[in-house]
C-alpha atoms as a PDB file:
ATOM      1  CA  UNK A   1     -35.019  23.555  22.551  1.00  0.00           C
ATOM      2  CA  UNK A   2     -34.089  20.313  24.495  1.00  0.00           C
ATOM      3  CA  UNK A   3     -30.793  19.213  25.453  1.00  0.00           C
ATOM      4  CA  UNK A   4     -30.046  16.585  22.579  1.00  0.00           C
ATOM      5  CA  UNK A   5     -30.608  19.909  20.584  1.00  0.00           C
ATOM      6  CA  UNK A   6     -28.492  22.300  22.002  1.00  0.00           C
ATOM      7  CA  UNK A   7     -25.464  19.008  22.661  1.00  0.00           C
ATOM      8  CA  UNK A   8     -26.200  19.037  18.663  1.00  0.00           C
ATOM      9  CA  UNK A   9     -25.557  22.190  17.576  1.00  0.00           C
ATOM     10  CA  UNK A  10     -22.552  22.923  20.174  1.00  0.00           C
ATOM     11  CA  UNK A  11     -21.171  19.686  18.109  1.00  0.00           C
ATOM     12  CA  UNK A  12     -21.785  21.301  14.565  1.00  0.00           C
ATOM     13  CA  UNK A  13     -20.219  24.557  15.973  1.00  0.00           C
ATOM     14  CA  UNK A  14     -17.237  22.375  16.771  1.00  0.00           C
ATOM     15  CA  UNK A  15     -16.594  20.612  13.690  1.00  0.00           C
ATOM     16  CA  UNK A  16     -17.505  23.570  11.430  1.00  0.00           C
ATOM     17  CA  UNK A  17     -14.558  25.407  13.186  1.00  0.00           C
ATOM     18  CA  UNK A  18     -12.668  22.633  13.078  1.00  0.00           C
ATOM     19  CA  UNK A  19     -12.700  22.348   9.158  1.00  0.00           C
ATOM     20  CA  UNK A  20     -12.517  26.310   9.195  1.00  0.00           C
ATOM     21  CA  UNK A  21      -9.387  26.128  10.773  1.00  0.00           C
ATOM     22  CA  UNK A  22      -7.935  22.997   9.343  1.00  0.00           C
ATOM     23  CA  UNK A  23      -8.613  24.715   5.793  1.00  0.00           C
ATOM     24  CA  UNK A  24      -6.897  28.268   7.225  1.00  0.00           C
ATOM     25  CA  UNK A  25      -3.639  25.661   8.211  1.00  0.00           C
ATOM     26  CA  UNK A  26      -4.202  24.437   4.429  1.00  0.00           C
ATOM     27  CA  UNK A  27      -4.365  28.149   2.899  1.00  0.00           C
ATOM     28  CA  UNK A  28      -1.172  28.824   5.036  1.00  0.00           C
ATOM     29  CA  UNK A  29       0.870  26.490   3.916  1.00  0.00           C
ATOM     30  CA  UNK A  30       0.146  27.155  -0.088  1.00  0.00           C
ATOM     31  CA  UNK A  31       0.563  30.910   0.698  1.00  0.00           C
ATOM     32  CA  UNK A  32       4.312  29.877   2.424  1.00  0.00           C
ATOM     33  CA  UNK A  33       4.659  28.050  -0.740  1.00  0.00           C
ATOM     34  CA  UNK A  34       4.266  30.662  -3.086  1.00  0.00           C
ATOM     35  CA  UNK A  35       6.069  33.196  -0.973  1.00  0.00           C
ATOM     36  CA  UNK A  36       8.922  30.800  -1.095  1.00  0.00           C
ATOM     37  CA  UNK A  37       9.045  30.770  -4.831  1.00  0.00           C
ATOM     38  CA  UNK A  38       8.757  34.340  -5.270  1.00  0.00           C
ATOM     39  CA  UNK A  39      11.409  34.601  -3.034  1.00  0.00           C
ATOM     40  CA  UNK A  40      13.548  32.912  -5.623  1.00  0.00           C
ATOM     41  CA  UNK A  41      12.295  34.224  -8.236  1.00  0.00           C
ATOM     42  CA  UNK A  42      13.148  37.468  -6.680  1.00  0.00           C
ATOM     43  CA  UNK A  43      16.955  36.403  -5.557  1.00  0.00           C
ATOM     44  CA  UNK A  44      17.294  35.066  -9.937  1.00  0.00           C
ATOM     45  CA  UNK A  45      16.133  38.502 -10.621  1.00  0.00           C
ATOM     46  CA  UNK A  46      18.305  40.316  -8.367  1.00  0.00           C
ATOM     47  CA  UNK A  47      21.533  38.264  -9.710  1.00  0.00           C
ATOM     48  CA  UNK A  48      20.743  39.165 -13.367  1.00  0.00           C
ATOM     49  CA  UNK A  49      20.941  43.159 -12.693  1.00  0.00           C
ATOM     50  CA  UNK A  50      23.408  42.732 -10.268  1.00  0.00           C
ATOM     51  CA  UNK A  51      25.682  41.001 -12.914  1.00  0.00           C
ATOM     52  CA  UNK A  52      23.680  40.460 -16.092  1.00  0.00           C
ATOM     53  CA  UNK A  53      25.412  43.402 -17.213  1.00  0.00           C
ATOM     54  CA  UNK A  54      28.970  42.207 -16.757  1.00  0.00           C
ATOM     55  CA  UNK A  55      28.034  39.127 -18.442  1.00  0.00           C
ATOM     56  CA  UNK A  56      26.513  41.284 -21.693  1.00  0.00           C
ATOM     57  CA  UNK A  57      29.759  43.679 -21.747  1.00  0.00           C
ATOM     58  CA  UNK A  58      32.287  40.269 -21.666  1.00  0.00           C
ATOM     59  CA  UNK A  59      30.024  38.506 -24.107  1.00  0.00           C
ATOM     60  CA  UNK A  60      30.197  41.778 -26.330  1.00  0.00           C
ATOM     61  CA  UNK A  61      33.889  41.406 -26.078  1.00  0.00           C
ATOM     62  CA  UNK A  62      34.181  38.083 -26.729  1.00  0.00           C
ATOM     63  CA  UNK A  63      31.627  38.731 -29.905  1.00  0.00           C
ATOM     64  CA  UNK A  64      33.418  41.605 -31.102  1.00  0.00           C
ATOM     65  CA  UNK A  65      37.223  39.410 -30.496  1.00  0.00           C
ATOM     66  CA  UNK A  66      36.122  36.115 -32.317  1.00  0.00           C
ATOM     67  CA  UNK A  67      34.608  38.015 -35.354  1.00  0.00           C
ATOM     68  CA  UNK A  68      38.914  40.227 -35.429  1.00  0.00           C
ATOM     69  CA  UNK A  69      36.786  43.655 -34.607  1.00  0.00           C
ATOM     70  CA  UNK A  70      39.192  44.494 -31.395  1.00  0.00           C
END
């Protein structure tokens, strides 16, 4: 192996993990993404059995009131 051919493949080392990494960043940032969103998703779900109940009882109520039951 000469030189040139060795300065050649230290080069394609480089830029292969170059794109490696740049593609890992890439990967990261969808996988922050999606965390961020299940996060919500999460905190929506949370609310409705934190309260979701309190909103079914007074809607009950409300029901049972506008149709002269109570």
């Amino acid at each position: 192996m000469g030189k040139p051919e060795l300065e050649q493949e230290i080069v394609e080392h480089k830029v292969r993990r170059a794109v490696g990494l740049n593609a890992l960043r890439k990967m990261d940032e969808i996988v922050a993404g999606e965390r961020q969103a299940d996060a919500e998703s999460a905190g929506i779900v949370r609310w409705f059995v934190r309260y979701g109940w309190i909103v079914l009882v007074v809607s009950a109520l409300l029901f049972a009131y506008v149709y002269g039951l109570i």
